[in-house]
PDB file of N, CA and C in Angstrom:
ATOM      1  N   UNK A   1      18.588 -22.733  -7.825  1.00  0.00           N
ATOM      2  CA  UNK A   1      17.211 -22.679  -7.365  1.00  0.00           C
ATOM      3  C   UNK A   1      17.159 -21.969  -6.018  1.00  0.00           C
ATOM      4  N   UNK A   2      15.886 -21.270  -5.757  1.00  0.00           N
ATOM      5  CA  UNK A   2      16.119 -20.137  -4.826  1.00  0.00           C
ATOM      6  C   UNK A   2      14.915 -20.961  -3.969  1.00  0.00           C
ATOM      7  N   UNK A   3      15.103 -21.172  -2.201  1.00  0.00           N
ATOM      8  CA  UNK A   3      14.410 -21.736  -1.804  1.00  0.00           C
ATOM      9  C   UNK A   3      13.749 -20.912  -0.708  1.00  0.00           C
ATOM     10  N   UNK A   4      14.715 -19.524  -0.576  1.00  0.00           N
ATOM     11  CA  UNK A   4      14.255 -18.942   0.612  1.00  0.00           C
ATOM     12  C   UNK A   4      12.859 -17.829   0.491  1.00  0.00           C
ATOM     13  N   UNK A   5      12.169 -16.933   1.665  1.00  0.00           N
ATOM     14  CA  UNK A   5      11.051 -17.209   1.478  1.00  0.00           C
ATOM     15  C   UNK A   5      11.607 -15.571   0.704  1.00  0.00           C
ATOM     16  N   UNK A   6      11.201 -15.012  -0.207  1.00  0.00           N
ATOM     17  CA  UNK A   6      10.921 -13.934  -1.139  1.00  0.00           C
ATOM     18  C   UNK A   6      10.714 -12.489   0.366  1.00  0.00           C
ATOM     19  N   UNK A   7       9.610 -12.597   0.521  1.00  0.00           N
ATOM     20  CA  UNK A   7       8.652 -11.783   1.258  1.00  0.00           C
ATOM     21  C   UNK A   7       9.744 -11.488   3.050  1.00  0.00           C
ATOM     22  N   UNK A   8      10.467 -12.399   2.909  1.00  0.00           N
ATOM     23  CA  UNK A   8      11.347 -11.808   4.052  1.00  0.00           C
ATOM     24  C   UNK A   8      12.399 -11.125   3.529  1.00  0.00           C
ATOM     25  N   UNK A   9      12.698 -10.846   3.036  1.00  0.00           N
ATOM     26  CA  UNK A   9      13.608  -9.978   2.264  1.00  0.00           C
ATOM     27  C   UNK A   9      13.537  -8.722   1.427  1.00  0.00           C
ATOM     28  N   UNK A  10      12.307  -8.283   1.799  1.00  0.00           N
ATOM     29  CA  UNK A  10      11.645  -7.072   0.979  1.00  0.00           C
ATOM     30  C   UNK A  10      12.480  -6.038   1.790  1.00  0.00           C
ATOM     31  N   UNK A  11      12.529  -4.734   0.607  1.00  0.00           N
ATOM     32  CA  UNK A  11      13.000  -3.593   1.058  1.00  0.00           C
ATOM     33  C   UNK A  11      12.016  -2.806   2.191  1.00  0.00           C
ATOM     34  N   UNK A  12      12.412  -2.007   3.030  1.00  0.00           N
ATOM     35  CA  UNK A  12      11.434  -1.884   3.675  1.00  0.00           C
ATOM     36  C   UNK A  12      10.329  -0.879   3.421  1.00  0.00           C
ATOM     37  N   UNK A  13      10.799  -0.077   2.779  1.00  0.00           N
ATOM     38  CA  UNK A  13      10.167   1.072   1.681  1.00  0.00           C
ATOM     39  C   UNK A  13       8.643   0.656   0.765  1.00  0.00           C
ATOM     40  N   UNK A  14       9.133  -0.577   0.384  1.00  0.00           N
ATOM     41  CA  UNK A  14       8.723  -1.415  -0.155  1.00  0.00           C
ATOM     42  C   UNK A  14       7.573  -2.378   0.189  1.00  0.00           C
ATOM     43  N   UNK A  15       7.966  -3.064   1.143  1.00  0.00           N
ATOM     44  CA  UNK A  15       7.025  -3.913   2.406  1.00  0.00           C
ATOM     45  C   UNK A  15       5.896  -3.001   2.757  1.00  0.00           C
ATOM     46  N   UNK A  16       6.659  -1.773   3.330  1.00  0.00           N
ATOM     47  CA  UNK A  16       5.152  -0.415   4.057  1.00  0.00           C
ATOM     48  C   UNK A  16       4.502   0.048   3.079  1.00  0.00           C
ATOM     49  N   UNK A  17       4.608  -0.182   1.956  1.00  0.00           N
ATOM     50  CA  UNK A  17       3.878   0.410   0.871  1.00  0.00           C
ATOM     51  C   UNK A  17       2.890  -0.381   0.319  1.00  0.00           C
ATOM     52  N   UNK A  18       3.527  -1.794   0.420  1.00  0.00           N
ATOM     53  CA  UNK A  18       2.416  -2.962   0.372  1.00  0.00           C
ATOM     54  C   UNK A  18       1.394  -3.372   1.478  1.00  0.00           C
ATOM     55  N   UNK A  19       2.029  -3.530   2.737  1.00  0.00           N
ATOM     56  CA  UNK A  19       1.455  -2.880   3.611  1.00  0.00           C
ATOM     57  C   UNK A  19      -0.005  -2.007   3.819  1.00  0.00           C
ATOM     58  N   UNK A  20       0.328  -1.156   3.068  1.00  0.00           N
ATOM     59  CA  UNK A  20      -0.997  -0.229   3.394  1.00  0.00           C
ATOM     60  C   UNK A  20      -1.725  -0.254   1.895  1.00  0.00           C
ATOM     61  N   UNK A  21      -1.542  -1.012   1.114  1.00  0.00           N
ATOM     62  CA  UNK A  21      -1.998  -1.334   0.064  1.00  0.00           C
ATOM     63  C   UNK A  21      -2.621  -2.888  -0.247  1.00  0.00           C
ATOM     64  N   UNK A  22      -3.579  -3.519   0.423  1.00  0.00           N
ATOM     65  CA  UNK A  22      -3.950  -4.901   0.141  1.00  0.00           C
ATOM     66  C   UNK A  22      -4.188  -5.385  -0.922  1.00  0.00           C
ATOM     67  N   UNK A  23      -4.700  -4.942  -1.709  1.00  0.00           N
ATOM     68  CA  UNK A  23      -5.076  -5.372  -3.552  1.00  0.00           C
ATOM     69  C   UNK A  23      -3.452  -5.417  -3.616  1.00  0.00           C
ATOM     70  N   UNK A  24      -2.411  -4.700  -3.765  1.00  0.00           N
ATOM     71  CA  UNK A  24      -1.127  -4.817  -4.362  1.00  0.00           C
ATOM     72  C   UNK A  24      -0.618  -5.940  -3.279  1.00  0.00           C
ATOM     73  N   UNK A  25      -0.449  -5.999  -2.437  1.00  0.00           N
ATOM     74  CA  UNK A  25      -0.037  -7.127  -1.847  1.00  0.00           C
ATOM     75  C   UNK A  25      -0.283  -8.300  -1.983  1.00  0.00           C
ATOM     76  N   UNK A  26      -1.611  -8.530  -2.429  1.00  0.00           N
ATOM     77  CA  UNK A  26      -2.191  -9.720  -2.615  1.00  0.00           C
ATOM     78  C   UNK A  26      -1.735 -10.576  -3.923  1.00  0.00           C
ATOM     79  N   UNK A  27      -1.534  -9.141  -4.914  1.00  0.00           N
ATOM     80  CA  UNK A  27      -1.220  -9.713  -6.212  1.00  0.00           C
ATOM     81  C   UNK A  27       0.130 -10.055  -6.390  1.00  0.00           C
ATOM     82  N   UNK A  28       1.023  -9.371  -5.757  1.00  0.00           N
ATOM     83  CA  UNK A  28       1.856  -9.309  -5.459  1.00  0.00           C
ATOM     84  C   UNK A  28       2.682 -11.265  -5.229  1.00  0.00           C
ATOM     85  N   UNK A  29       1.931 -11.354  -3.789  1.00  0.00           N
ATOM     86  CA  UNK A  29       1.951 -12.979  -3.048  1.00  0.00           C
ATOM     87  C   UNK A  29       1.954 -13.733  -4.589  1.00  0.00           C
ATOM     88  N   UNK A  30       0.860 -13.536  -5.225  1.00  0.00           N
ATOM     89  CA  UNK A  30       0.401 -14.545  -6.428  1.00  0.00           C
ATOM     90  C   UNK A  30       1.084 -14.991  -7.118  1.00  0.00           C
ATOM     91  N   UNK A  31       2.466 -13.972  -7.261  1.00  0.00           N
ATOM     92  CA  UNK A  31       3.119 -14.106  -8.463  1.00  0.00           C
ATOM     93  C   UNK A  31       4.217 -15.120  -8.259  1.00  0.00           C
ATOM     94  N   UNK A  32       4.782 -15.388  -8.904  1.00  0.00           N
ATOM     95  CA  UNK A  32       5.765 -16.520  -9.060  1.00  0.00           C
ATOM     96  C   UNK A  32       7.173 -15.269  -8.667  1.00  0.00           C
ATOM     97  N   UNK A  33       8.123 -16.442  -8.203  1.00  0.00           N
ATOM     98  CA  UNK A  33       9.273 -15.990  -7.237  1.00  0.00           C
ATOM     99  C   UNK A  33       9.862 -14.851  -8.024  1.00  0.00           C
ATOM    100  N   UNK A  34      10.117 -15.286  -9.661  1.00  0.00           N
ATOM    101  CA  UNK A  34      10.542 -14.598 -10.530  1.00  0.00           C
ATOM    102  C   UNK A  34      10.280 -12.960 -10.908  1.00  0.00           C
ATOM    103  N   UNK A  35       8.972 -13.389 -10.496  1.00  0.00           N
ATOM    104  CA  UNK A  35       8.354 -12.158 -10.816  1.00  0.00           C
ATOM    105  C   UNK A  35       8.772 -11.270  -9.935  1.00  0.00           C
ATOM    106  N   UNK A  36       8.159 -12.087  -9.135  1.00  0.00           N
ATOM    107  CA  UNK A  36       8.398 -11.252  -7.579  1.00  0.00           C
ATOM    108  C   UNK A  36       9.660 -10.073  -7.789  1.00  0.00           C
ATOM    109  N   UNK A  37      10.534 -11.198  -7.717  1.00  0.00           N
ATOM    110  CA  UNK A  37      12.187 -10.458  -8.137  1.00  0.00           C
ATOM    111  C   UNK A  37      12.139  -9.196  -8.760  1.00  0.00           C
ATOM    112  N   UNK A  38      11.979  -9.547  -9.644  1.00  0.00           N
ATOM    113  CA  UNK A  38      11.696  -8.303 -10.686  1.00  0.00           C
ATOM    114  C   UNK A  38      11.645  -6.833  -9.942  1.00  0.00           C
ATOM    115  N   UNK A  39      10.250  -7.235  -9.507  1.00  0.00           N
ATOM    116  CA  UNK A  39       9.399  -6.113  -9.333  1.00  0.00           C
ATOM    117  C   UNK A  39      10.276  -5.192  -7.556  1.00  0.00           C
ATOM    118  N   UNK A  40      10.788  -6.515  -6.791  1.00  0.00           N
ATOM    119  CA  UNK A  40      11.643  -5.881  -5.872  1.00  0.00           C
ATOM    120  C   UNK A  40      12.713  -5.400  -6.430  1.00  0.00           C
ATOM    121  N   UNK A  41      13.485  -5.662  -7.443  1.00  0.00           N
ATOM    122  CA  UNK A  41      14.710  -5.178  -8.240  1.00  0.00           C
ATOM    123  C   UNK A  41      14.369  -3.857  -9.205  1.00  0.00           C
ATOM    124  N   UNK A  42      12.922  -3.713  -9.280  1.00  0.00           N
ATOM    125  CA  UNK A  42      12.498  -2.445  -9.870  1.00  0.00           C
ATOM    126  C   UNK A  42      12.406  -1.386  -8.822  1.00  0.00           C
ATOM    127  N   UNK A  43      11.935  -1.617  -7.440  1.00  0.00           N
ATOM    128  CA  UNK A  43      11.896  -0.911  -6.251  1.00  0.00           C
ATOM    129  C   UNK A  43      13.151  -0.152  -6.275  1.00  0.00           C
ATOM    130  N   UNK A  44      14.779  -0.573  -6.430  1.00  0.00           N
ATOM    131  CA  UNK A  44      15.879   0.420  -6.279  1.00  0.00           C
ATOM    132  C   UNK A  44      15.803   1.524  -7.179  1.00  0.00           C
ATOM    133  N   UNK A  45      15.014   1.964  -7.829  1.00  0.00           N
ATOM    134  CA  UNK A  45      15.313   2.820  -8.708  1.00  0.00           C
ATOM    135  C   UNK A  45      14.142   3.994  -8.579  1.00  0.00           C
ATOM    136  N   UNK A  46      12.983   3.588  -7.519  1.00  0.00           N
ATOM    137  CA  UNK A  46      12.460   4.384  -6.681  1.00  0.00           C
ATOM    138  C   UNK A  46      12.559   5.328  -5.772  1.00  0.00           C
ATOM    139  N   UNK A  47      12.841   6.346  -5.920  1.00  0.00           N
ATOM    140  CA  UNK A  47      13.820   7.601  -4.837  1.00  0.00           C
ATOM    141  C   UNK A  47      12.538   8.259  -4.108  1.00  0.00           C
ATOM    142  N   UNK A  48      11.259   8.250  -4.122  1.00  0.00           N
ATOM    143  CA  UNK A  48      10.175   8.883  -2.771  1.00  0.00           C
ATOM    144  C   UNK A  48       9.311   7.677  -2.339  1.00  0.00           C
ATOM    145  N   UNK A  49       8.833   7.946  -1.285  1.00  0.00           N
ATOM    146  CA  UNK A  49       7.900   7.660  -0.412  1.00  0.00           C
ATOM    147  C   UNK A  49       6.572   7.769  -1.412  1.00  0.00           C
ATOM    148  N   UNK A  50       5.841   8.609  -2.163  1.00  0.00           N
ATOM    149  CA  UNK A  50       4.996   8.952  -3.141  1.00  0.00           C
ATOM    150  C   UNK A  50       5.463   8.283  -4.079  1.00  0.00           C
ATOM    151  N   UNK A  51       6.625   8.293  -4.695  1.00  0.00           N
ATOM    152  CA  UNK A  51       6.928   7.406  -6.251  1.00  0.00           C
ATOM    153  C   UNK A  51       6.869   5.862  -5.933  1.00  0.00           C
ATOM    154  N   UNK A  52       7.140   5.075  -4.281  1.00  0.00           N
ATOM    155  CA  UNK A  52       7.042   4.227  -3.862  1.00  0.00           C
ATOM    156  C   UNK A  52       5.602   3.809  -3.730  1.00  0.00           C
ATOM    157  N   UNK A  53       4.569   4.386  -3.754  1.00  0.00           N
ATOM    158  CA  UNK A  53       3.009   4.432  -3.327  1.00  0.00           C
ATOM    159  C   UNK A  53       2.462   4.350  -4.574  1.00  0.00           C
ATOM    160  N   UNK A  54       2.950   4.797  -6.065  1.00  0.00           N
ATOM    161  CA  UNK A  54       2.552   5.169  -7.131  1.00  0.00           C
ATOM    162  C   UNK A  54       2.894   4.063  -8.043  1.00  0.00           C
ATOM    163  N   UNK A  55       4.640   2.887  -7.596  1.00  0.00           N
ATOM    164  CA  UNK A  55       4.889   1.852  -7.895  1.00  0.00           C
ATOM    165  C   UNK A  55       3.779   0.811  -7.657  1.00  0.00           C
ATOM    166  N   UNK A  56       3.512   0.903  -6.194  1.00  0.00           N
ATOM    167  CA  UNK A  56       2.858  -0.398  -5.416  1.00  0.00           C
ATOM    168  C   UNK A  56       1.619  -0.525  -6.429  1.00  0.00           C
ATOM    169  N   UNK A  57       0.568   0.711  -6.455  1.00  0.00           N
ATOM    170  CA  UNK A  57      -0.395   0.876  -7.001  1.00  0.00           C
ATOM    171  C   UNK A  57      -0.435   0.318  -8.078  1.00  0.00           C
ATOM    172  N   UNK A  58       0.647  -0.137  -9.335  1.00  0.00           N
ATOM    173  CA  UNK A  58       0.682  -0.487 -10.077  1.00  0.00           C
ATOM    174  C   UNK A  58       0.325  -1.716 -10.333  1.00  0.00           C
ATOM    175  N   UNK A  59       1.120  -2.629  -8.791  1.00  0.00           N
ATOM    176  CA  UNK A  59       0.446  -3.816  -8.422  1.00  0.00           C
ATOM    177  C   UNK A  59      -1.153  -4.066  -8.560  1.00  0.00           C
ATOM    178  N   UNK A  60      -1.704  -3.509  -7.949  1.00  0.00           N
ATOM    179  CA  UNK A  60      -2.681  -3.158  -7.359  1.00  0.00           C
ATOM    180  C   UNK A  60      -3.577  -3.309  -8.492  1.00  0.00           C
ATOM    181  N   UNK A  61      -3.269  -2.490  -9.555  1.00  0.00           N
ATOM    182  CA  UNK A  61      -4.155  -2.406 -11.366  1.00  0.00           C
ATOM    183  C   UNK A  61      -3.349  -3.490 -12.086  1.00  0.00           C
ATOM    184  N   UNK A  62      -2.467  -4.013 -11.560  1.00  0.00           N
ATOM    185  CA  UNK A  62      -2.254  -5.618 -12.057  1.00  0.00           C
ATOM    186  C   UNK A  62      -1.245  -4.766 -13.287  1.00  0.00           C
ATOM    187  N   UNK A  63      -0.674  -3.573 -13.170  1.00  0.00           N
ATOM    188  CA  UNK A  63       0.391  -3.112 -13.997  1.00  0.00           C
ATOM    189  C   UNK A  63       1.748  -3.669 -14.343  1.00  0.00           C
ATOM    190  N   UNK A  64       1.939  -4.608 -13.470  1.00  0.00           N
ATOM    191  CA  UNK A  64       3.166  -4.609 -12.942  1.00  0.00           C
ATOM    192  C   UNK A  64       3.587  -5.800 -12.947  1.00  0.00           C
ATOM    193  N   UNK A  65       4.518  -6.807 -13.085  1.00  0.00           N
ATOM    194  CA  UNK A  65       4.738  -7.816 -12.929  1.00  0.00           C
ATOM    195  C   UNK A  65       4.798  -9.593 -13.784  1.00  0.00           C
ATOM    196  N   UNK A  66       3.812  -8.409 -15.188  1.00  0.00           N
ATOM    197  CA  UNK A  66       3.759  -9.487 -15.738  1.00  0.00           C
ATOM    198  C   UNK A  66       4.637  -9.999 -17.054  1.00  0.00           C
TER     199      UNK A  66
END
């Protein structure tokens, strides 16, 4: 069981992208730890700044995570 907090441990690529994205962040928070995971473990396979902005967004239209 994982007790620590998720959201301190974000990539940072990752974090600034949510960051300047509030709808994806928000939905983001909502999700269960698991999810969460996921979707930061999908982040390594992200190689731009734009493909990172185009991920988040996904959040954002609720693409992502579920």
């Amino acid at each position: 069981m994982q007790d620590k907090n998720i959201l301190s441990d974000l990539p940072m690529g990752f974090g600034m992208a949510l960051a300047q994205n509030v709808p994806a962040m928000e939905h983001f928070s909502a999700l269960p730890a698991a999810a969460q995971q996921r979707i930061i473990d999908g982040t390594h396979q992200v190689t731009s700044k734009k493909e990172m902005a185009r991920y988040v967004q996904q959040l954002a239209d609720g693409e992502t995570g579920r």
